[in-house]
C-alpha atoms as a PDB file:
ATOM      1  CA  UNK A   1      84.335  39.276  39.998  1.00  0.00           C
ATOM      2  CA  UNK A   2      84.169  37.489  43.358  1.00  0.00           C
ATOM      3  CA  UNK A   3      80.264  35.739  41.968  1.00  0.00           C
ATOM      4  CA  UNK A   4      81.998  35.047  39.237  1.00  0.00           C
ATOM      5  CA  UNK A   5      84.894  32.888  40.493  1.00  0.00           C
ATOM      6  CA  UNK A   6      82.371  31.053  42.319  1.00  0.00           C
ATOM      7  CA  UNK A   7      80.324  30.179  39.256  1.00  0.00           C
ATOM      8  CA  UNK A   8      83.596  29.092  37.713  1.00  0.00           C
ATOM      9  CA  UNK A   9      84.374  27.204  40.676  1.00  0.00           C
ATOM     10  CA  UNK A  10      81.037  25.573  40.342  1.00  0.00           C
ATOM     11  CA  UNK A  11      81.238  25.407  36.556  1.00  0.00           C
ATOM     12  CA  UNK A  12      84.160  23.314  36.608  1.00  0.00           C
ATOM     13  CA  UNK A  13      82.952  20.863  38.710  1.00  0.00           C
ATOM     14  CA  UNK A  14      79.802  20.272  37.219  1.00  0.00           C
ATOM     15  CA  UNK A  15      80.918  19.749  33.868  1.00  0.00           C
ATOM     16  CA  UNK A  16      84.416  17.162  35.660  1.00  0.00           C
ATOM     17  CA  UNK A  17      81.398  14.837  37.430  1.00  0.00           C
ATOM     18  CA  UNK A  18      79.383  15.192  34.018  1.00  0.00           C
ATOM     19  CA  UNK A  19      82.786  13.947  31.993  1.00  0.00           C
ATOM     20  CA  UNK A  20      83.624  11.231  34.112  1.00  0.00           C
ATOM     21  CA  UNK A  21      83.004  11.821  37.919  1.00  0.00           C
ATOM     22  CA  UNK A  22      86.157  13.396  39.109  1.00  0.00           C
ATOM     23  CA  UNK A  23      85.804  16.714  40.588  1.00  0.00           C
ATOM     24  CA  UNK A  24      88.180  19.589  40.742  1.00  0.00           C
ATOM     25  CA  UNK A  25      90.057  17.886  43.490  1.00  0.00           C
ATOM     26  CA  UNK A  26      91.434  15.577  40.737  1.00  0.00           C
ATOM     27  CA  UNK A  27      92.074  18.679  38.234  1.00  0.00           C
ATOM     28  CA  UNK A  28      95.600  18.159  37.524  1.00  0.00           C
ATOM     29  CA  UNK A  29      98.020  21.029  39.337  1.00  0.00           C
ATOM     30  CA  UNK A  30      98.937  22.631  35.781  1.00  0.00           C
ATOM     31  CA  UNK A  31      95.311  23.226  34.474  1.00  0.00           C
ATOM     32  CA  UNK A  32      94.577  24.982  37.507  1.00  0.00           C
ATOM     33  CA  UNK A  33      97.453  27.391  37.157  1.00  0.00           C
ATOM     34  CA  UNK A  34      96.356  27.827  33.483  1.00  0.00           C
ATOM     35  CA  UNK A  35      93.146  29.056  35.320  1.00  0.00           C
ATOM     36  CA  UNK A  36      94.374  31.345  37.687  1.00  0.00           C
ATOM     37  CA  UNK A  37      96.786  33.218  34.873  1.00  0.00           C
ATOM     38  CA  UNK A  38      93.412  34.656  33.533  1.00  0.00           C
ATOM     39  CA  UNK A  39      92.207  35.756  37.192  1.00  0.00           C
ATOM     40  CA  UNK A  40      93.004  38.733  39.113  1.00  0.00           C
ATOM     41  CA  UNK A  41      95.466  38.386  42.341  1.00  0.00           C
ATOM     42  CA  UNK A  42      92.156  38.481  44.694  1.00  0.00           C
ATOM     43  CA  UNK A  43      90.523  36.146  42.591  1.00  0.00           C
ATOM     44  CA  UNK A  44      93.489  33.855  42.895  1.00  0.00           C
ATOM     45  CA  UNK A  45      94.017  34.159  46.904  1.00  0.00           C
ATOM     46  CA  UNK A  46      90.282  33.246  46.792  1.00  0.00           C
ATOM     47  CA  UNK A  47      89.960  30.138  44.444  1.00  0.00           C
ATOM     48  CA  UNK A  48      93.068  28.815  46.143  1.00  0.00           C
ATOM     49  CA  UNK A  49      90.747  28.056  49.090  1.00  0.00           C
ATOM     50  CA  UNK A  50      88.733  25.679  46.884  1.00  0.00           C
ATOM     51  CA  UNK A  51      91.394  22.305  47.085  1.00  0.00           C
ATOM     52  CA  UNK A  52      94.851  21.243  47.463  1.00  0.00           C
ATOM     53  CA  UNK A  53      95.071  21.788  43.132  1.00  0.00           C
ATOM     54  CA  UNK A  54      94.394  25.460  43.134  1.00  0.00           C
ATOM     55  CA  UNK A  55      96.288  25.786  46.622  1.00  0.00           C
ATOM     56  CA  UNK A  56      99.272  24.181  44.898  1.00  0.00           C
ATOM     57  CA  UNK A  57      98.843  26.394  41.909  1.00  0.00           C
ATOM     58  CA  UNK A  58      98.485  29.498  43.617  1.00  0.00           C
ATOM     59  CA  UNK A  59     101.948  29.324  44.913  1.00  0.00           C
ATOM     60  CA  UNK A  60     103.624  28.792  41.648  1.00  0.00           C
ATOM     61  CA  UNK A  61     106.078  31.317  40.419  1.00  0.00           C
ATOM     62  CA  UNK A  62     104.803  31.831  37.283  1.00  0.00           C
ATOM     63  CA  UNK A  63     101.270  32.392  38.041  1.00  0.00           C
ATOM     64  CA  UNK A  64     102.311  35.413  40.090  1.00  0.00           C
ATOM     65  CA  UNK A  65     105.214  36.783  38.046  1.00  0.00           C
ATOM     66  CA  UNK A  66     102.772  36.872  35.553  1.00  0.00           C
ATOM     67  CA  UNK A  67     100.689  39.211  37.564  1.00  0.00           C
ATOM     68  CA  UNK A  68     103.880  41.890  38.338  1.00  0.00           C
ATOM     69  CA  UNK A  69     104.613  44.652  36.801  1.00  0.00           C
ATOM     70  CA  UNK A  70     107.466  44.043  34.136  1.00  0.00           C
ATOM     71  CA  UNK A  71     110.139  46.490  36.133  1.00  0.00           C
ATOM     72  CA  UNK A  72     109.438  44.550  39.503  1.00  0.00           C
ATOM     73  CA  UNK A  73     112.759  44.275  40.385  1.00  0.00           C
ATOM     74  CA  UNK A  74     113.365  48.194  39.941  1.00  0.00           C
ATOM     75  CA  UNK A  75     110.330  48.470  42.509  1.00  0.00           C
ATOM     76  CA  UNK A  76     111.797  45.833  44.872  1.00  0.00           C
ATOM     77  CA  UNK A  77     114.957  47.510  44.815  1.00  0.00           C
ATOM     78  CA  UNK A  78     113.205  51.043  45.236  1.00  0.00           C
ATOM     79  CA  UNK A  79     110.953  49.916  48.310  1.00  0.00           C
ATOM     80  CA  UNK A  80     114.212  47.773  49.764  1.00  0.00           C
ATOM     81  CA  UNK A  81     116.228  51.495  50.037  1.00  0.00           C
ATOM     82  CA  UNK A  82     113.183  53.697  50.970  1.00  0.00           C
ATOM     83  CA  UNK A  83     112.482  50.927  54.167  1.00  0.00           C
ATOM     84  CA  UNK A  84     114.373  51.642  57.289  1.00  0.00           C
ATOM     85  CA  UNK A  85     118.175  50.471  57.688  1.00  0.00           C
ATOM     86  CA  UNK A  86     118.069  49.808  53.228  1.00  0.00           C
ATOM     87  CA  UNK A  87     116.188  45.898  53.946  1.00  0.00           C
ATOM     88  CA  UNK A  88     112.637  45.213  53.836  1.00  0.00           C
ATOM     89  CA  UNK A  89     112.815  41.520  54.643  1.00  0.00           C
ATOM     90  CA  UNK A  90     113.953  38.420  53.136  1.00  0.00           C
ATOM     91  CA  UNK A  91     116.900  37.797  50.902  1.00  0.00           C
ATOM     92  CA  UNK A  92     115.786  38.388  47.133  1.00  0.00           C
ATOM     93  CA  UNK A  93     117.009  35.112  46.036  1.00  0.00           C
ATOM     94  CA  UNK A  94     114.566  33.214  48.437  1.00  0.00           C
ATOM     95  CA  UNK A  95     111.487  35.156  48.195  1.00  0.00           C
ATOM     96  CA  UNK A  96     108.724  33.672  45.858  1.00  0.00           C
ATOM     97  CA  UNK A  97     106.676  35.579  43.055  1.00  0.00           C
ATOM     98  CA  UNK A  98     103.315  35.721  45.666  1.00  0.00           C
ATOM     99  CA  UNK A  99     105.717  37.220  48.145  1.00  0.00           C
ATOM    100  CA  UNK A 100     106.981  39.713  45.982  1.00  0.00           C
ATOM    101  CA  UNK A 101     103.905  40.602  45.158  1.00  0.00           C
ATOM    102  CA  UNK A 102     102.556  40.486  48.308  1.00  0.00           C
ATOM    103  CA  UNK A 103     105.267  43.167  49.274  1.00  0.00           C
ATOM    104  CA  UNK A 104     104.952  45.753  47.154  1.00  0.00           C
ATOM    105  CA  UNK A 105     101.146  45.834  47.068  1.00  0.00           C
ATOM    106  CA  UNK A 106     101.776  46.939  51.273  1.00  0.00           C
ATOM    107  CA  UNK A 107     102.182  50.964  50.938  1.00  0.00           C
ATOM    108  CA  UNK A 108     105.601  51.990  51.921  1.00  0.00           C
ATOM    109  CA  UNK A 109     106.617  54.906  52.504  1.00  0.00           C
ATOM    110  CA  UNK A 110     109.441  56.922  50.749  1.00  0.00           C
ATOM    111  CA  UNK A 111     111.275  60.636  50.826  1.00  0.00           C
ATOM    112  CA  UNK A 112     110.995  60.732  54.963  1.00  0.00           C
ATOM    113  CA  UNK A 113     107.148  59.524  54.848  1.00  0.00           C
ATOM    114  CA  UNK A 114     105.822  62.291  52.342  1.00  0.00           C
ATOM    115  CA  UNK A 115     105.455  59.915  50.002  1.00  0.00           C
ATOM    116  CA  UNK A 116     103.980  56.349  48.962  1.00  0.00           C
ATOM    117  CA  UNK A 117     104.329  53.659  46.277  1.00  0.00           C
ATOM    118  CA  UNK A 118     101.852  50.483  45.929  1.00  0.00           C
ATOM    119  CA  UNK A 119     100.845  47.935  43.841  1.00  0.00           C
ATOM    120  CA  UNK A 120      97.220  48.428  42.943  1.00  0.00           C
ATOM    121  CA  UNK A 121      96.157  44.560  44.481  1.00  0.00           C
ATOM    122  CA  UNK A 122      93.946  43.844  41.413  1.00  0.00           C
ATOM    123  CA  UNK A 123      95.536  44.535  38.683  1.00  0.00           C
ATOM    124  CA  UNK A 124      99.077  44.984  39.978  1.00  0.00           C
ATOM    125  CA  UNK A 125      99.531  48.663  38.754  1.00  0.00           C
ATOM    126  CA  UNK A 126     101.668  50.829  40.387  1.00  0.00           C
ATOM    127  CA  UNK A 127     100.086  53.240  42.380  1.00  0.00           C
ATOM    128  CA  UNK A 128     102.026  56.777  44.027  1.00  0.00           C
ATOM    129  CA  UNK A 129     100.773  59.393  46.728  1.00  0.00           C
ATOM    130  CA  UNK A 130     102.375  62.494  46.975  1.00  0.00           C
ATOM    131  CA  UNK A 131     101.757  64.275  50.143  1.00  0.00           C
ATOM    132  CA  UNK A 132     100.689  68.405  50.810  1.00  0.00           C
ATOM    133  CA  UNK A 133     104.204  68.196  52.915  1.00  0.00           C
ATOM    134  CA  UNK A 134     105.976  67.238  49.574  1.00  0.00           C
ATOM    135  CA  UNK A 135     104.538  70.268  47.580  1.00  0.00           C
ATOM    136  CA  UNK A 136     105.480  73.560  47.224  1.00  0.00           C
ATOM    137  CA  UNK A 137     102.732  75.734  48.614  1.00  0.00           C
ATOM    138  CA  UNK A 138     102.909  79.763  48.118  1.00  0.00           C
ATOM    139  CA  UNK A 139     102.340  81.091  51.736  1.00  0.00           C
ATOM    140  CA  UNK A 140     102.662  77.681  53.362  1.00  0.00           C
ATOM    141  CA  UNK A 141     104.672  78.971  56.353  1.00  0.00           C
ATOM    142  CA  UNK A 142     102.785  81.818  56.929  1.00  0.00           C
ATOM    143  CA  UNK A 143     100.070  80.830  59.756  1.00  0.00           C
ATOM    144  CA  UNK A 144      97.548  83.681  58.540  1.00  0.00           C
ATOM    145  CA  UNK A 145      97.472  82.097  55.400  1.00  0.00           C
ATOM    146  CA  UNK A 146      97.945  78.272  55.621  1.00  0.00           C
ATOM    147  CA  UNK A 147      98.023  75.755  58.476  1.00  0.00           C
ATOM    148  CA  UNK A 148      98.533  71.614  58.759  1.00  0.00           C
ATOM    149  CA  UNK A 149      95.530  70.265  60.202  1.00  0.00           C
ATOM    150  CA  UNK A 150      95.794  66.495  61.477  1.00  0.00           C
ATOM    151  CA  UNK A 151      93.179  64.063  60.245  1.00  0.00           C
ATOM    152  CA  UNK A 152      91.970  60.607  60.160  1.00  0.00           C
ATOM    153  CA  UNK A 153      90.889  61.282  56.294  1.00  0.00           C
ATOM    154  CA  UNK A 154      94.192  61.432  55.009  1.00  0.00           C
ATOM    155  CA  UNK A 155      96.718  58.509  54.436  1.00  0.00           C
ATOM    156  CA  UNK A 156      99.365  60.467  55.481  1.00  0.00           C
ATOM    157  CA  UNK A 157      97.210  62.075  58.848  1.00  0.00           C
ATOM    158  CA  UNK A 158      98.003  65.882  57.842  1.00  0.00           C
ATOM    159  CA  UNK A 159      96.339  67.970  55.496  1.00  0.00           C
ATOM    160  CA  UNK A 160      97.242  71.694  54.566  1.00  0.00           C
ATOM    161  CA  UNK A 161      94.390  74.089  55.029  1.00  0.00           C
ATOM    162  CA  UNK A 162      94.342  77.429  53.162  1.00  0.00           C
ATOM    163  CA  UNK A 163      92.607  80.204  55.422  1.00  0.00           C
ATOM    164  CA  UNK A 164      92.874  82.967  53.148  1.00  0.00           C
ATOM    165  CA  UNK A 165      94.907  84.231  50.725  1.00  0.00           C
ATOM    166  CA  UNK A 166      95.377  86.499  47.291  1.00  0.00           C
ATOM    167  CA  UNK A 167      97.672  84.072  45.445  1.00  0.00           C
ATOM    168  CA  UNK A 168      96.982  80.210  45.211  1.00  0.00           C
ATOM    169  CA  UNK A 169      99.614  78.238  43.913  1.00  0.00           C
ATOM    170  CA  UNK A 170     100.691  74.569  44.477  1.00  0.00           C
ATOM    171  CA  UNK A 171     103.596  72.783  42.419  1.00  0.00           C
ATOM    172  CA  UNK A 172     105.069  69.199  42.107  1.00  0.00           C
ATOM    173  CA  UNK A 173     107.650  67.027  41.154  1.00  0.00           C
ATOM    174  CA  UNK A 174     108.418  63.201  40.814  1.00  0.00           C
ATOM    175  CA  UNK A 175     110.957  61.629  38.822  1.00  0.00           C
ATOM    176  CA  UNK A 176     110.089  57.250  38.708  1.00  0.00           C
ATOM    177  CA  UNK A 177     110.756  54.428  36.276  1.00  0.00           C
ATOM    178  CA  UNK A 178     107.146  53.778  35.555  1.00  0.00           C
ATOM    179  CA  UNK A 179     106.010  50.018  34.330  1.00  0.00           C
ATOM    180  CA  UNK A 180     105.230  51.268  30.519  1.00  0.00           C
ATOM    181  CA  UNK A 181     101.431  52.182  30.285  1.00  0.00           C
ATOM    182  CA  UNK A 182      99.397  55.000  30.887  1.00  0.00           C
ATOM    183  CA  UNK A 183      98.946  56.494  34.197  1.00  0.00           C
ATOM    184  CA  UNK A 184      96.335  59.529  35.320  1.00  0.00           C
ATOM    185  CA  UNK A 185      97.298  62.439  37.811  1.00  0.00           C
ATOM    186  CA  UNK A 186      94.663  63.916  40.308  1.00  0.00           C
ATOM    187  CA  UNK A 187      94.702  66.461  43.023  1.00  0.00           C
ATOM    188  CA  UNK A 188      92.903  65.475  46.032  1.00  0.00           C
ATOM    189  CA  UNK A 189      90.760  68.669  47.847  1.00  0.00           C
ATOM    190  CA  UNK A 190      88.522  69.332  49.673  1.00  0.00           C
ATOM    191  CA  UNK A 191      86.181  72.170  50.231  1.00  0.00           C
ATOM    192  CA  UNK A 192      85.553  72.960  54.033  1.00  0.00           C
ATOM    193  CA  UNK A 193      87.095  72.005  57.246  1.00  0.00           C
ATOM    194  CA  UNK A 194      85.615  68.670  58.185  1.00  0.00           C
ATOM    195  CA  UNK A 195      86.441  67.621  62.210  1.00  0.00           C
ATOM    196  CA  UNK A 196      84.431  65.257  64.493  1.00  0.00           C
ATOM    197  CA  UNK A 197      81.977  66.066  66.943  1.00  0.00           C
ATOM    198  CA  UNK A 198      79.999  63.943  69.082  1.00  0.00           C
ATOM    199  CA  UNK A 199      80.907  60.842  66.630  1.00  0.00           C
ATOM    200  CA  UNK A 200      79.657  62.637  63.971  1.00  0.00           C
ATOM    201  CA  UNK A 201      81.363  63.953  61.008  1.00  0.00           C
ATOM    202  CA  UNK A 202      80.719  68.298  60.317  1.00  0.00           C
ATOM    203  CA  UNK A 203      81.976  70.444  58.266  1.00  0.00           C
ATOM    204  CA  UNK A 204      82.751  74.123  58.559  1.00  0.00           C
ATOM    205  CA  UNK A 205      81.715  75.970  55.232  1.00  0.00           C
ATOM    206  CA  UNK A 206      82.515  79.456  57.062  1.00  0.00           C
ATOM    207  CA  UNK A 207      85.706  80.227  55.509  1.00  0.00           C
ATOM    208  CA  UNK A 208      85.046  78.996  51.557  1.00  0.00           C
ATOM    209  CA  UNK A 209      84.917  81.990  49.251  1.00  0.00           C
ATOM    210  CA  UNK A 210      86.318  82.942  46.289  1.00  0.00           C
ATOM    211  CA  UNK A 211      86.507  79.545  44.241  1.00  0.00           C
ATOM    212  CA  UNK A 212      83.475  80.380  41.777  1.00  0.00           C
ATOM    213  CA  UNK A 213      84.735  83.639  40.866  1.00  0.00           C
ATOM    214  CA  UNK A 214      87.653  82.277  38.649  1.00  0.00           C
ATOM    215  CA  UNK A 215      88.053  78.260  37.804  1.00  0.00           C
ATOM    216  CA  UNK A 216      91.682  76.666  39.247  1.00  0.00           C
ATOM    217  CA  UNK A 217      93.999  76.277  36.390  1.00  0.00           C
ATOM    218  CA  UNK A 218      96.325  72.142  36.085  1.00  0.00           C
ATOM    219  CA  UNK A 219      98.750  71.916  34.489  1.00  0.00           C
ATOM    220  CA  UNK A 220     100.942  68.595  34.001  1.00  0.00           C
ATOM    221  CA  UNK A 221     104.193  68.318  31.800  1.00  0.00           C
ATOM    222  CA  UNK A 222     106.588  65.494  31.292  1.00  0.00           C
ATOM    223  CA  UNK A 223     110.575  65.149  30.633  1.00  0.00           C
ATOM    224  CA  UNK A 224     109.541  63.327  27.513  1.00  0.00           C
ATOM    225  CA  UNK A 225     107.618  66.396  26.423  1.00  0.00           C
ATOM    226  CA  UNK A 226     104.144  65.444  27.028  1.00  0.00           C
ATOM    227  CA  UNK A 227     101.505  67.953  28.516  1.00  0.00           C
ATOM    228  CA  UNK A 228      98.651  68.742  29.883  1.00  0.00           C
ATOM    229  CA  UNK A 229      96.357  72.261  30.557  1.00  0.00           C
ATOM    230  CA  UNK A 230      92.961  72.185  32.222  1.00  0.00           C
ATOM    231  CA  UNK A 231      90.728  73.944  34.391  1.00  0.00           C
ATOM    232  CA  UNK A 232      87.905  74.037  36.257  1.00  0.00           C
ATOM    233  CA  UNK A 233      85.451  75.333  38.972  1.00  0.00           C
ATOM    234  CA  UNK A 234      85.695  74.298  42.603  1.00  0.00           C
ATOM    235  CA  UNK A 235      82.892  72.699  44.053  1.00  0.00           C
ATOM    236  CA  UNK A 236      80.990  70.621  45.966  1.00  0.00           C
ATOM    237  CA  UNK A 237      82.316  71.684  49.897  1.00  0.00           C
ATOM    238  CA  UNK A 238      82.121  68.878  52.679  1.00  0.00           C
ATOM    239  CA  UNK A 239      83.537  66.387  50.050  1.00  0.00           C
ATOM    240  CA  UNK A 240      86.632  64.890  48.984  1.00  0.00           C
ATOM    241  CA  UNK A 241      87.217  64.959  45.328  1.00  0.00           C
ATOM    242  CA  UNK A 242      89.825  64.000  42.803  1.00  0.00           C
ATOM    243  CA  UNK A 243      90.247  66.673  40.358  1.00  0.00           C
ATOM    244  CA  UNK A 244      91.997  65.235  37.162  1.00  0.00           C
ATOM    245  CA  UNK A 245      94.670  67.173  36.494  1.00  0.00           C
ATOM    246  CA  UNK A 246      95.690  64.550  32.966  1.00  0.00           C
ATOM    247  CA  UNK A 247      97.074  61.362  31.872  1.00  0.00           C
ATOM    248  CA  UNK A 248     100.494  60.481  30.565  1.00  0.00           C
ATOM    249  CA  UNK A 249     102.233  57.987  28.909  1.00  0.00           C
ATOM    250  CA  UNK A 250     105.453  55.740  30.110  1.00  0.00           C
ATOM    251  CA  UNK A 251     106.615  54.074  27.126  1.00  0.00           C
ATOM    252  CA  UNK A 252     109.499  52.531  28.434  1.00  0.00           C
ATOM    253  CA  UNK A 253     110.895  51.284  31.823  1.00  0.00           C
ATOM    254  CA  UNK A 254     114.611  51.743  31.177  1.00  0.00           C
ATOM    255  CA  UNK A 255     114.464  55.232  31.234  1.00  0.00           C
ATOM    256  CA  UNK A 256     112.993  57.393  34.578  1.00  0.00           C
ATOM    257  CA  UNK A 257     110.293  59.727  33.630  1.00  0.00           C
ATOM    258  CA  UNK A 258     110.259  63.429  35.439  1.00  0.00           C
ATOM    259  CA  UNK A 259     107.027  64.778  35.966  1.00  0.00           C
ATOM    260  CA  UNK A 260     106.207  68.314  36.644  1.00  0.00           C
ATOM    261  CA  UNK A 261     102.203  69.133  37.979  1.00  0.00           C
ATOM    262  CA  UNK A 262     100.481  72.448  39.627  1.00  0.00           C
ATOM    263  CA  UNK A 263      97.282  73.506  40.395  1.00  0.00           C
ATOM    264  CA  UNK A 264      96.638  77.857  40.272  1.00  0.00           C
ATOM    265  CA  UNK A 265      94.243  80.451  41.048  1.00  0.00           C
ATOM    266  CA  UNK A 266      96.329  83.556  40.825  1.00  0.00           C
ATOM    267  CA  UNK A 267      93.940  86.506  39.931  1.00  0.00           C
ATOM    268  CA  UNK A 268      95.059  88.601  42.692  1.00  0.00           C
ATOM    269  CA  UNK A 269      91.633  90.572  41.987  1.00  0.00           C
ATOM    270  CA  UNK A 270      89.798  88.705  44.628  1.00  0.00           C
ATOM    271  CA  UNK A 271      90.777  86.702  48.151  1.00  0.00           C
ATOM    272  CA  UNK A 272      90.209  82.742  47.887  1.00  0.00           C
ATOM    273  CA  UNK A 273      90.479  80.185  51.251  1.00  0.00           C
ATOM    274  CA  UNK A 274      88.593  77.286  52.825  1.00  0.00           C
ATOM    275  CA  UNK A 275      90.631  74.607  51.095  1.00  0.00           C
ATOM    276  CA  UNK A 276      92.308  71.347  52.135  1.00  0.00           C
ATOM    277  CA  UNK A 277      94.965  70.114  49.913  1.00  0.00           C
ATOM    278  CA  UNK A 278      95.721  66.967  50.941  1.00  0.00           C
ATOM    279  CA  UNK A 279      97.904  64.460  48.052  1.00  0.00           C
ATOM    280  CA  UNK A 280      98.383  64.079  44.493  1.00  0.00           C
ATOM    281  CA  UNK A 281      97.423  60.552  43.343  1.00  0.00           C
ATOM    282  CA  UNK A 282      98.926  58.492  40.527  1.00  0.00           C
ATOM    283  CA  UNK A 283      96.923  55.876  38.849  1.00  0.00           C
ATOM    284  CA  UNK A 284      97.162  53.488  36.464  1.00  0.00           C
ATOM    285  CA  UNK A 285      94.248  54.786  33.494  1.00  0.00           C
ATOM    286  CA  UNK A 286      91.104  53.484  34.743  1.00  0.00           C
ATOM    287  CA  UNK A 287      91.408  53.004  38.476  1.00  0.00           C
ATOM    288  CA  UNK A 288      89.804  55.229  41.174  1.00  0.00           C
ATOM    289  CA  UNK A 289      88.454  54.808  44.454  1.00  0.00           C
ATOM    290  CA  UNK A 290      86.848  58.269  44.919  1.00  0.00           C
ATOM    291  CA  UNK A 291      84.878  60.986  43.504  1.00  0.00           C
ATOM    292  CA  UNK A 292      86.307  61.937  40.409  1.00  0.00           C
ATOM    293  CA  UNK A 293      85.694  65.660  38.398  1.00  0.00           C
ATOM    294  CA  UNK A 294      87.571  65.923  34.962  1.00  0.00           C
ATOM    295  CA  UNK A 295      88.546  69.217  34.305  1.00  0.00           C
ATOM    296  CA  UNK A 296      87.918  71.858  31.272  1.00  0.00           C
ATOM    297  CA  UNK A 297      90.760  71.749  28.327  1.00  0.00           C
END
């Protein structure tokens, strides 16, 4: 929407010189934050550039906390014990709504790095990454199976690769005070060990075998008994995907929601490998920056 607040920018003007001759740099300081409530926080930052009106504006408290999720102090208070030494920065009681918000849209890291909490900047949902080192993986300390490869292609620099093995399992678990709303789940994989060479980007396909003989079973359950069962084929190698594992609902924020997820392939009938698993992702319903494949019900 970045044309767009530029034709409104332009918009406005026009039609100020047409009314009378002032511009928007006589647009009173309240009508501009009446504007910027209907924009997006990137929008905002942006049109703040325009005059000292929408600059002014764009610092007021209730333009932002308008923008924040409605448990923001549960987050503040979440990111404040997860940072190192229990204080993230300024005193609570001077910090202003853009600085909140500012804050808890930077990732930080929780549960000794293997995890992440955001603010989606747009839209100002809250956003979690759960990394392969926070999962439960059958086999994962056993080197002939599984190994943790470093890479540049994962937030969190490590990925687990899966050699070979009979039985493929992977389980979760996150317990979080969720802004109400309704949030998806995806597993991030990829099929293939992808390393640089020469600058360039390759992927090994040698080891991949066994994913199209039986399709990967998700599963997602809730505390609040909500669930979800899906399943589907493995494909596409030298990609990263999102597999959709389902969606949930958190109806209120006074209450932490537990949430229980896996991903399976455990016909022992036939050897499987040449898999990264790299994060589960939590969105808010409608945002996703990758490849995404919805699974089977």
């Amino acid at each position: 929407m970045g044309a767009g607040v530029s034709d409104l920018a332009a918009g406005m003007e026009a039609v100020g010189k047409v009314a009378g001759g002032a511009g928007l740099g006589e647009l009173p300081e309240l009508c501009a934050a009446e504007v910027l409530l209907h924009l997006d926080a990137p929008e905002i930052c942006r049109l703040a550039r325009l005059n000292r009106a929408f600059r002014g504006a764009a610092a007021a408290d209730f333009v932002w906390e308008a923008k924040l999720p409605e448990n923001y102090g549960y987050l503040l208070d979440f990111v404040d014990g997860a940072m190192e030494g229990g204080g993230g920065g300024r005193e609570r009681s001077v910090m202003g709504k853009k600085e909140v918000y500012a804050r808890l849209a930077k990732a930080v890291p929780f549960d000794g790095g293997k995890k992440e909490l955001w603010l989606e900047k747009s839209k100002g949902g809250v956003c979690i990454a759960l990394s392969s080192k926070s999962l439960v993986i059958t086999g994962i300390d056993d080197r002939r199976y599984w190994s943790h490869m470093p890479t540049t292609e994962s937030r969190f620099h490590s990925v687990a690769y899966l050699q070979q093995i009979w039985w493929f399992e992977v389980v979760g678990e996150l317990e979080f005070c969720f802004p109400a709303g309704t949030y998806s789940l995806y597993f991030r994989l990829h099929l293939g060990k992808a390393s640089t060479r020469f600058g360039r980007r390759v992927c090994s396909s040698e080891q991949i075998h066994g994913w199209d003989k039986k399709p990967v079973r998700f599963q997602l359950s809730t505390s609040d008994g909500q669930h979800a069962l899906s399943q589907c084929y493995l494909d596409e190698p030298g990609s990263w995907i999102l597999y959709h594992v389902g969606d949930f609902v958190a109806s209120t924020t006074e209450q932490p929601i537990k949430l229980k997820f896996s991903l399976a392939q455990i016909d022992c009938t036939h050897t499987k490998g040449g898999l990264c698993v790299d994060s589960v992702l939590i969105y808010p319903k409608g945002f996703q920056q990758e490849k995404v494949i919805s699974s089977q019900k």
